[in-house]
C-alpha atoms as a PDB file:
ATOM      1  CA  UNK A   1      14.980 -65.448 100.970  1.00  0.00           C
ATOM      2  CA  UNK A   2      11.005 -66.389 101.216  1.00  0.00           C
ATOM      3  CA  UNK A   3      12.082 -67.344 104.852  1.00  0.00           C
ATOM      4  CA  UNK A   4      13.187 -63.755 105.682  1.00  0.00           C
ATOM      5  CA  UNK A   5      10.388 -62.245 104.108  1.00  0.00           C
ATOM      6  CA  UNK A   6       7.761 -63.924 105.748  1.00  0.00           C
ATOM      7  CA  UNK A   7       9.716 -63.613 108.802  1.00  0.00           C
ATOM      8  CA  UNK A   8       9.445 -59.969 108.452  1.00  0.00           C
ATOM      9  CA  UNK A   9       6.180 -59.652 107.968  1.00  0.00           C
ATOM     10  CA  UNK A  10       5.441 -61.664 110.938  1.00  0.00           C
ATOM     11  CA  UNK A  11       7.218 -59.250 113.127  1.00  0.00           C
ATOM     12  CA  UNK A  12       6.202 -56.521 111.488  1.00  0.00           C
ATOM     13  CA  UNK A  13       2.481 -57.177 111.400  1.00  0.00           C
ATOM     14  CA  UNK A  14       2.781 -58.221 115.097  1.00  0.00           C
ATOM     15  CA  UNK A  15       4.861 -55.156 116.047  1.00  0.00           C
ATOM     16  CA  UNK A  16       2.203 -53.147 114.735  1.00  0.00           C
ATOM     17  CA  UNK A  17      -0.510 -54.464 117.043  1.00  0.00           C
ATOM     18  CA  UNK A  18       1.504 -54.129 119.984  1.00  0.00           C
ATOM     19  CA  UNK A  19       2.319 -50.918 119.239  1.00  0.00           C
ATOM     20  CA  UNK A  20      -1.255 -49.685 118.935  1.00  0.00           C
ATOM     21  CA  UNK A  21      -2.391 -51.569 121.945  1.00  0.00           C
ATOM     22  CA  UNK A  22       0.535 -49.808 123.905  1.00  0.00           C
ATOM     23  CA  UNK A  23       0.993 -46.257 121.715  1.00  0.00           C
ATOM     24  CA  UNK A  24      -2.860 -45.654 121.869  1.00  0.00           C
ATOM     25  CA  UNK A  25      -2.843 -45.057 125.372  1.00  0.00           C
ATOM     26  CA  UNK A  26       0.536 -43.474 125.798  1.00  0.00           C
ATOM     27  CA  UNK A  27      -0.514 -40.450 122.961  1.00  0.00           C
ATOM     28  CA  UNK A  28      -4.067 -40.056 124.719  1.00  0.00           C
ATOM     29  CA  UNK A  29      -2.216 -39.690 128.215  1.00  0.00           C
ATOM     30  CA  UNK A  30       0.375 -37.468 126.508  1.00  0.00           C
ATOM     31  CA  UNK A  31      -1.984 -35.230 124.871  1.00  0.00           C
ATOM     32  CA  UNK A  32      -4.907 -34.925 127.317  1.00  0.00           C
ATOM     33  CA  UNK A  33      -2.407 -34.573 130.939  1.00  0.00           C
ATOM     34  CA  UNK A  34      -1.619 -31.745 133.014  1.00  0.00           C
ATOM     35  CA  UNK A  35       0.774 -33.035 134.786  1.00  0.00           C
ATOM     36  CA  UNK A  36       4.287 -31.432 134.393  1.00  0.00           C
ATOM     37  CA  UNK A  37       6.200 -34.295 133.864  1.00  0.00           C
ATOM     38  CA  UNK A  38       4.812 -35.178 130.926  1.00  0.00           C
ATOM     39  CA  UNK A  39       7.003 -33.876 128.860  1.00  0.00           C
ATOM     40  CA  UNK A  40       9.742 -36.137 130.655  1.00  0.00           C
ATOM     41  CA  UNK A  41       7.871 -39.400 129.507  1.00  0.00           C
ATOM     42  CA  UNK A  42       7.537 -37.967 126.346  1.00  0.00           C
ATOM     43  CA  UNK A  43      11.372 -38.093 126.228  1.00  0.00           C
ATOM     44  CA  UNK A  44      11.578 -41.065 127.138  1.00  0.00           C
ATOM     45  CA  UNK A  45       9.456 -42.605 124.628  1.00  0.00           C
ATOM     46  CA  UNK A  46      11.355 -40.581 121.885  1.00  0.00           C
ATOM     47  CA  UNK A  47      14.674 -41.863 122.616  1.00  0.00           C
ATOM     48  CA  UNK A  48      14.489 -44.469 119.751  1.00  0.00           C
ATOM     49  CA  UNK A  49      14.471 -40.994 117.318  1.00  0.00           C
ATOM     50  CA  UNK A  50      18.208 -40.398 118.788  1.00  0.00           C
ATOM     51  CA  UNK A  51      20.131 -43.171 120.115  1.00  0.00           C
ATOM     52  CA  UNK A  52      21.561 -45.367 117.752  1.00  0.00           C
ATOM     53  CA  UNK A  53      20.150 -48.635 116.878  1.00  0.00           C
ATOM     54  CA  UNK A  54      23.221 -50.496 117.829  1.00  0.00           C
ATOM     55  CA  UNK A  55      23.132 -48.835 121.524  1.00  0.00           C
ATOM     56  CA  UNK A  56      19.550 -49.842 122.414  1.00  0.00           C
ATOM     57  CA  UNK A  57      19.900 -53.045 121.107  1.00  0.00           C
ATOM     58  CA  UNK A  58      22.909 -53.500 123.345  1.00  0.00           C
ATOM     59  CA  UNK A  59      20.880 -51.713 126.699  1.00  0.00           C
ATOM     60  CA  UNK A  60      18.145 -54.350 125.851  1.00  0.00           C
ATOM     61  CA  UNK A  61      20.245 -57.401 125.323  1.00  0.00           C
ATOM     62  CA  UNK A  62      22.012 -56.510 128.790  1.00  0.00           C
ATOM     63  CA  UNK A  63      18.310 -55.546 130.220  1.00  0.00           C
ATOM     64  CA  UNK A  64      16.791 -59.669 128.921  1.00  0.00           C
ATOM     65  CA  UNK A  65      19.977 -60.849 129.453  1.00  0.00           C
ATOM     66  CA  UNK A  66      19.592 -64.259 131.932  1.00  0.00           C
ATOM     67  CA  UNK A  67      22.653 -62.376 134.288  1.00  0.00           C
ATOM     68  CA  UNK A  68      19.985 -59.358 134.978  1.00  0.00           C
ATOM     69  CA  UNK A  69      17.396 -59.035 137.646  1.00  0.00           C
ATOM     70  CA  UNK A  70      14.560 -58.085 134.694  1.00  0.00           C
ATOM     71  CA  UNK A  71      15.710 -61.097 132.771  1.00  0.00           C
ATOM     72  CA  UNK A  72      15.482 -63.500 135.228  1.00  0.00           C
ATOM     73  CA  UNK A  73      12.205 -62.077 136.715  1.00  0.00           C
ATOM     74  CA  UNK A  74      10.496 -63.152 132.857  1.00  0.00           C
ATOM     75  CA  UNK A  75      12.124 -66.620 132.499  1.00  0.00           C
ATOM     76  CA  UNK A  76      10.450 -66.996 135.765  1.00  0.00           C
ATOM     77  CA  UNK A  77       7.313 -66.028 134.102  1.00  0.00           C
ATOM     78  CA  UNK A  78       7.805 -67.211 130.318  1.00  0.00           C
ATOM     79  CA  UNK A  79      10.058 -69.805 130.550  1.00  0.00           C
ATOM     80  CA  UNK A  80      12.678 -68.745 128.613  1.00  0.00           C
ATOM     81  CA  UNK A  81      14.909 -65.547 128.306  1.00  0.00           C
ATOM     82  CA  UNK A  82      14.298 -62.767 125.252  1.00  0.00           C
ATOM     83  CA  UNK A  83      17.941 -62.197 123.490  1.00  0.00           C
ATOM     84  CA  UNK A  84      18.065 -64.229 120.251  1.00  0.00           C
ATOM     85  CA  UNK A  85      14.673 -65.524 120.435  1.00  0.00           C
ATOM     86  CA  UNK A  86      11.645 -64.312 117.971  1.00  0.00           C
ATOM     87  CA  UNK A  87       9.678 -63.017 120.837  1.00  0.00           C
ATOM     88  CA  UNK A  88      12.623 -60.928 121.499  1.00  0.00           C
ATOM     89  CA  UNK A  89      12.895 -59.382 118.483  1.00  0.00           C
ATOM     90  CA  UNK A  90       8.936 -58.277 119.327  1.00  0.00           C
ATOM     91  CA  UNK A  91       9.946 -56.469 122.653  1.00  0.00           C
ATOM     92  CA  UNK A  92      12.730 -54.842 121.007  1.00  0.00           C
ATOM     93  CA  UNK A  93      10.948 -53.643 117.781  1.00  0.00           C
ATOM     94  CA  UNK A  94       8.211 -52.265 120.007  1.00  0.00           C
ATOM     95  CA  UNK A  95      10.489 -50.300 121.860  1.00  0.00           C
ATOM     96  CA  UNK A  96      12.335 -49.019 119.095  1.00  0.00           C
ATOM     97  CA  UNK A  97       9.326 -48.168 116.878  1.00  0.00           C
ATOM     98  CA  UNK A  98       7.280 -46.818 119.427  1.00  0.00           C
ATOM     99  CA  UNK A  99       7.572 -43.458 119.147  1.00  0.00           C
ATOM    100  CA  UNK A 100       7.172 -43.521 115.474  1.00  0.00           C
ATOM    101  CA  UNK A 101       3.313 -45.076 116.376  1.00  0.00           C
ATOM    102  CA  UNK A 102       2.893 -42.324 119.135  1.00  0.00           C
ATOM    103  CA  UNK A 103       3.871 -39.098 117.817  1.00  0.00           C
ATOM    104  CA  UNK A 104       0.895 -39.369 115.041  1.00  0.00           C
ATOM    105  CA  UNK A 105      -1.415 -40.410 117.272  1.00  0.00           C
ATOM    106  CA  UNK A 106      -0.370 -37.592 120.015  1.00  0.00           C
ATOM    107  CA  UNK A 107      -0.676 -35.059 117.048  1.00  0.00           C
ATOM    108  CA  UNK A 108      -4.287 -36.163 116.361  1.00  0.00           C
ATOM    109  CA  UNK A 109      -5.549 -36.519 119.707  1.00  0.00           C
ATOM    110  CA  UNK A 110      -4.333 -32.643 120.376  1.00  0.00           C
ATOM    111  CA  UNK A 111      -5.521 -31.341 116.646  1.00  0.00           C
ATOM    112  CA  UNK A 112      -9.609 -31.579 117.751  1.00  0.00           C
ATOM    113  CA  UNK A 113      -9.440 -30.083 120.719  1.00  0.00           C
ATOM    114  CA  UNK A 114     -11.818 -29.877 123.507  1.00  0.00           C
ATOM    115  CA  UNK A 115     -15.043 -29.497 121.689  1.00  0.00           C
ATOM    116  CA  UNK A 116     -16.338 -32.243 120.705  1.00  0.00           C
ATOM    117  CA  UNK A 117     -14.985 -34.098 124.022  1.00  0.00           C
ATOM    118  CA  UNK A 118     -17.424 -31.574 125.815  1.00  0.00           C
ATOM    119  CA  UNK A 119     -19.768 -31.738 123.244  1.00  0.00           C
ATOM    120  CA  UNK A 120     -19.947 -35.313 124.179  1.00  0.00           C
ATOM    121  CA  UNK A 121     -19.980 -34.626 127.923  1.00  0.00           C
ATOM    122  CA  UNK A 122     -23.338 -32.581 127.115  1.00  0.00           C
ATOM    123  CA  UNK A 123     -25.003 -35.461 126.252  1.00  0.00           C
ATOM    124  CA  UNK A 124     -23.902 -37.522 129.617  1.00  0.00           C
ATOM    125  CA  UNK A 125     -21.060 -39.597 127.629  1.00  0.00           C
ATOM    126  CA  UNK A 126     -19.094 -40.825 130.316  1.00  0.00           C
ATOM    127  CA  UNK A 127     -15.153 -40.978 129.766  1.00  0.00           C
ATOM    128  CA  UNK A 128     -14.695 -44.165 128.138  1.00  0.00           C
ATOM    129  CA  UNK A 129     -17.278 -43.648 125.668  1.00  0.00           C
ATOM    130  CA  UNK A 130     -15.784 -40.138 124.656  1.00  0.00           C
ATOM    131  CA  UNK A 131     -12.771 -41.959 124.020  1.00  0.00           C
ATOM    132  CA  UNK A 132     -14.179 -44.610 122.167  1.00  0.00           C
ATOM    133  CA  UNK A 133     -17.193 -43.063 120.297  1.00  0.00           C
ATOM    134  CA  UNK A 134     -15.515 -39.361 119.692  1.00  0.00           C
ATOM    135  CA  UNK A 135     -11.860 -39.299 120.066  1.00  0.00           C
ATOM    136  CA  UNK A 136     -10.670 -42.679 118.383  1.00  0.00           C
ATOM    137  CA  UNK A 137     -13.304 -41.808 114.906  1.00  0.00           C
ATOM    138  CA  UNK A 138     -11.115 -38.452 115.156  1.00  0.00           C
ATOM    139  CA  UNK A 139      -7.974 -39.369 115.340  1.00  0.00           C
ATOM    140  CA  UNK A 140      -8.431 -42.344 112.827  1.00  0.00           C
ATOM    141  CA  UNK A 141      -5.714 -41.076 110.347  1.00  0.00           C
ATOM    142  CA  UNK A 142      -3.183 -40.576 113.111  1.00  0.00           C
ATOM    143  CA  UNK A 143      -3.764 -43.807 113.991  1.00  0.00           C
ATOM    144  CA  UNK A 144      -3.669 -45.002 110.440  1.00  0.00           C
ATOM    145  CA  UNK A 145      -0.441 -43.113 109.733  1.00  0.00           C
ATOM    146  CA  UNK A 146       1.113 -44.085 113.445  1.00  0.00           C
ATOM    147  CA  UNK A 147       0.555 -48.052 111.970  1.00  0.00           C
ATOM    148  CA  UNK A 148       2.026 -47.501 108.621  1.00  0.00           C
ATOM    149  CA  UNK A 149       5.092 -45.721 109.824  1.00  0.00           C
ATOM    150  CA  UNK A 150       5.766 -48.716 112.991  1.00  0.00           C
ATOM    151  CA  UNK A 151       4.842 -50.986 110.372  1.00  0.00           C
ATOM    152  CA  UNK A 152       7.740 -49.483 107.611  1.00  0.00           C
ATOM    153  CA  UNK A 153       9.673 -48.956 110.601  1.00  0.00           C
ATOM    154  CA  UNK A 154       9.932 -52.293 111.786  1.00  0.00           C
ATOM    155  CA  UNK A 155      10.273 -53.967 108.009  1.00  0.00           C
ATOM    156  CA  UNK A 156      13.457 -51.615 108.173  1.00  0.00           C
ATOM    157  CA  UNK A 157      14.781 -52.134 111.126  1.00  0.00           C
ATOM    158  CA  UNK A 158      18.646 -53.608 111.502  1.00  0.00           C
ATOM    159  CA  UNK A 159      20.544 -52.632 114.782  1.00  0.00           C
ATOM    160  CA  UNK A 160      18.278 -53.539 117.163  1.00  0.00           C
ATOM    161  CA  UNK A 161      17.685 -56.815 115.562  1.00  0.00           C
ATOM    162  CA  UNK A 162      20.713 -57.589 114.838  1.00  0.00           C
ATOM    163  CA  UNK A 163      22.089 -56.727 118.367  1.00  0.00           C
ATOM    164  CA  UNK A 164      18.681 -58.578 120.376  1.00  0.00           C
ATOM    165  CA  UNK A 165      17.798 -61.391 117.777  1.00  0.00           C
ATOM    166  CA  UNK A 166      21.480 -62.118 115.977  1.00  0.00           C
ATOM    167  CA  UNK A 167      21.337 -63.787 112.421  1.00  0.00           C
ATOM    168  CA  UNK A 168      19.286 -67.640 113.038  1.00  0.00           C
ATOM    169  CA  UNK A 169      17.646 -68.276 109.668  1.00  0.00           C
ATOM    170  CA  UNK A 170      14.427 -69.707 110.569  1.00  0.00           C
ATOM    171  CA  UNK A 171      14.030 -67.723 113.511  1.00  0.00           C
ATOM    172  CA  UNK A 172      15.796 -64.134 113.938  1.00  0.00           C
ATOM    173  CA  UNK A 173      16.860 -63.734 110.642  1.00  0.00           C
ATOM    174  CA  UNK A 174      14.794 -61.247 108.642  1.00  0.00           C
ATOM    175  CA  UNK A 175      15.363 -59.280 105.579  1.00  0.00           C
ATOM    176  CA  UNK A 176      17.563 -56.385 106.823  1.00  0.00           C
ATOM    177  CA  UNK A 177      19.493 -59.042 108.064  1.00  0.00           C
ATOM    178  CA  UNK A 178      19.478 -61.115 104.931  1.00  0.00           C
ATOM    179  CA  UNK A 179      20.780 -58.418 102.610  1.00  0.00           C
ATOM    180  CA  UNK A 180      24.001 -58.005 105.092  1.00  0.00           C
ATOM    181  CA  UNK A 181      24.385 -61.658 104.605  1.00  0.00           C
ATOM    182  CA  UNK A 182      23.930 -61.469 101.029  1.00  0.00           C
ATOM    183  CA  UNK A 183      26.302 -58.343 100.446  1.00  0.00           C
ATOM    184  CA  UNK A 184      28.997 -59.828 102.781  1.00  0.00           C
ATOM    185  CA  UNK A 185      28.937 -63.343 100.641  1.00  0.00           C
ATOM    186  CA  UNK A 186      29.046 -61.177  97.348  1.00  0.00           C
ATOM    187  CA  UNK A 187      25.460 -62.373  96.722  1.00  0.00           C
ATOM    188  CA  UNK A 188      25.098 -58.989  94.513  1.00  0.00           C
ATOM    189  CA  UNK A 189      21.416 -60.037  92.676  1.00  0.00           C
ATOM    190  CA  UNK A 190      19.823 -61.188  96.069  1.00  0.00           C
ATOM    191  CA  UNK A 191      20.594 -58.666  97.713  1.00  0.00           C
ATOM    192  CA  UNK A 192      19.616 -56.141  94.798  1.00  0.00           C
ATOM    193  CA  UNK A 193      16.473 -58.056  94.987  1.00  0.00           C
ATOM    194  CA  UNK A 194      15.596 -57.412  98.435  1.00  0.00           C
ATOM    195  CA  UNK A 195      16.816 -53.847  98.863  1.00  0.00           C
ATOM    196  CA  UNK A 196      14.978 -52.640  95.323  1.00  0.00           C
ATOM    197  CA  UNK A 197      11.976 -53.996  96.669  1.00  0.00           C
ATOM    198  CA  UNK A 198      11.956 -52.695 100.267  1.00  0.00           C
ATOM    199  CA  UNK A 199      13.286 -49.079  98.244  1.00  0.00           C
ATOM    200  CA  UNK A 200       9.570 -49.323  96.651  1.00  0.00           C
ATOM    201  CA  UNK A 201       7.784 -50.576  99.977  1.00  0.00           C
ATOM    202  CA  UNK A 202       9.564 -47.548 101.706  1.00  0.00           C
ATOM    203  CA  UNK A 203       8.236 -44.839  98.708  1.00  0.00           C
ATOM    204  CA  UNK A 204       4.874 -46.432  99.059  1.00  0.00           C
ATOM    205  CA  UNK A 205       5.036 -46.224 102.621  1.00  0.00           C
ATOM    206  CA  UNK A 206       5.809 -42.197 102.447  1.00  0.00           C
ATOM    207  CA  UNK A 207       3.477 -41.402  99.470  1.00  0.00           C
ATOM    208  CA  UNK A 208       0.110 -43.274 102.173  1.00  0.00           C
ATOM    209  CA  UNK A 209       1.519 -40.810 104.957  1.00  0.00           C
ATOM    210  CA  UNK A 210       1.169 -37.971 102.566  1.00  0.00           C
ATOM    211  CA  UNK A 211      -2.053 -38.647 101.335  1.00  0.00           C
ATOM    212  CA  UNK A 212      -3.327 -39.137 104.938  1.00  0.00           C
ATOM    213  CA  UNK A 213      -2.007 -35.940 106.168  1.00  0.00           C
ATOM    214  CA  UNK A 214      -3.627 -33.940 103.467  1.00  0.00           C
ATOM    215  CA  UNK A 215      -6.979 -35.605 104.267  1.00  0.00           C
ATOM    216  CA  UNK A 216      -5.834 -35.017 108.149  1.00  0.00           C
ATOM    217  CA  UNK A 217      -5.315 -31.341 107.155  1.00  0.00           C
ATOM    218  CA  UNK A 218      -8.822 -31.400 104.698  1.00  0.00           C
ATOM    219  CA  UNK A 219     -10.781 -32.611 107.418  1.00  0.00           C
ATOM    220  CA  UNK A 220      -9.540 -29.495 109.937  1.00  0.00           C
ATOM    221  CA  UNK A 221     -10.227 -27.238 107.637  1.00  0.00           C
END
């Protein structure tokens, strides 16, 4: 059980960063373009928010697969191939979460405006230190709530896991996975153990994304 917890953690804590480093610069793109296809990669990146768990998972465990041109290409580069590996359960958890990290952060990027971006400008702040100095201190509790939810998202997850990683204990195994395990082998208190205490993580988790939109909305107003 302490296995699958820290387990989770571990890929949820890493999922997290990855999907700031990535989602950061997909919402700033997303809010600030003109271009009319936007909307198209904004799709795209949403599809997590539709398709079942169980279907990406599959796409991705075909896509990593070592029969596929993309999986081959990165055991030429890593060494080794994705599906039921622990770095594989990163790619996929990224992928699946990632629209849960961008949305937020889209939403805050758009709710300043153009203001203080010009305001900025005014003051000969080139581009990259608008970003950094004015838009990122603005959209901090997007960015706060876009972590939280990837972060709850990922602790969560099943599917996609399940389907990318499969069930190793020690290695792809983590707790969603566990309390299948546990409820299949009639292990009734375990698993009552782990899903009470991810039904608390997840209120805790909704009750931080309310209090940061109300200071979101404070702060507008």
């Amino acid at each position: 059980m302490a296995e699958a917890v820290f387990l989770t953690l571990k890929l949820a804590v890493l999922t997290t960063f990855f999907l700031l480093v990535v989602g950061i610069p997909i919402a700033w793109w997303l809010a600030r373009s003109k271009a009319w296809w936007k909307e198209a990669v904004g799709a795209i990146v949403s599809l997590p928010l539709v398709l079942p768990p169980t279907v990406l998972g599959f796409y991705l465990l075909l896509a990593f697969s070592p029969q596929s041109t993309l999986g081959q290409a990165l055991k030429s580069v890593i060494g080794f191939t994705l599906p039921f590996t622990f770095a594989g359960l990163v790619v996929g958890s990224v992928i699946y979460s990632l629209p849960f990290a961008v949305q937020p952060i889209r939403n805050a990027f758009e709710a300043f405006g153009e203001e203080p971006l010009e305001a900025a400008a005014t003051l000969r702040a080139g581009p990259l230190d608008r970003f950094f100095t004015v838009a990122l201190p603005l959209a901090r509790p997007g960015i706060l709530t876009g972590a939280i939810l990837g972060f709850a998202h990922t602790v969560g997850e099943f599917g996609v896991v399940l389907m990318i990683g499969g069930n190793i204990p020690g290695k792809t195994k983590v707790l969603s996975v566990a309390i299948y395990d546990y409820v299949e082998t009639l292990e009734w208190g375990k698993a009552h153990i782990l899903a009470g205490s991810m039904v608390v993580f997840s209120f805790i988790v909704i009750l931080s994304m309310m209090l940061i939109e109300k200071r979101l909305r404070n702060r507008l107003s």
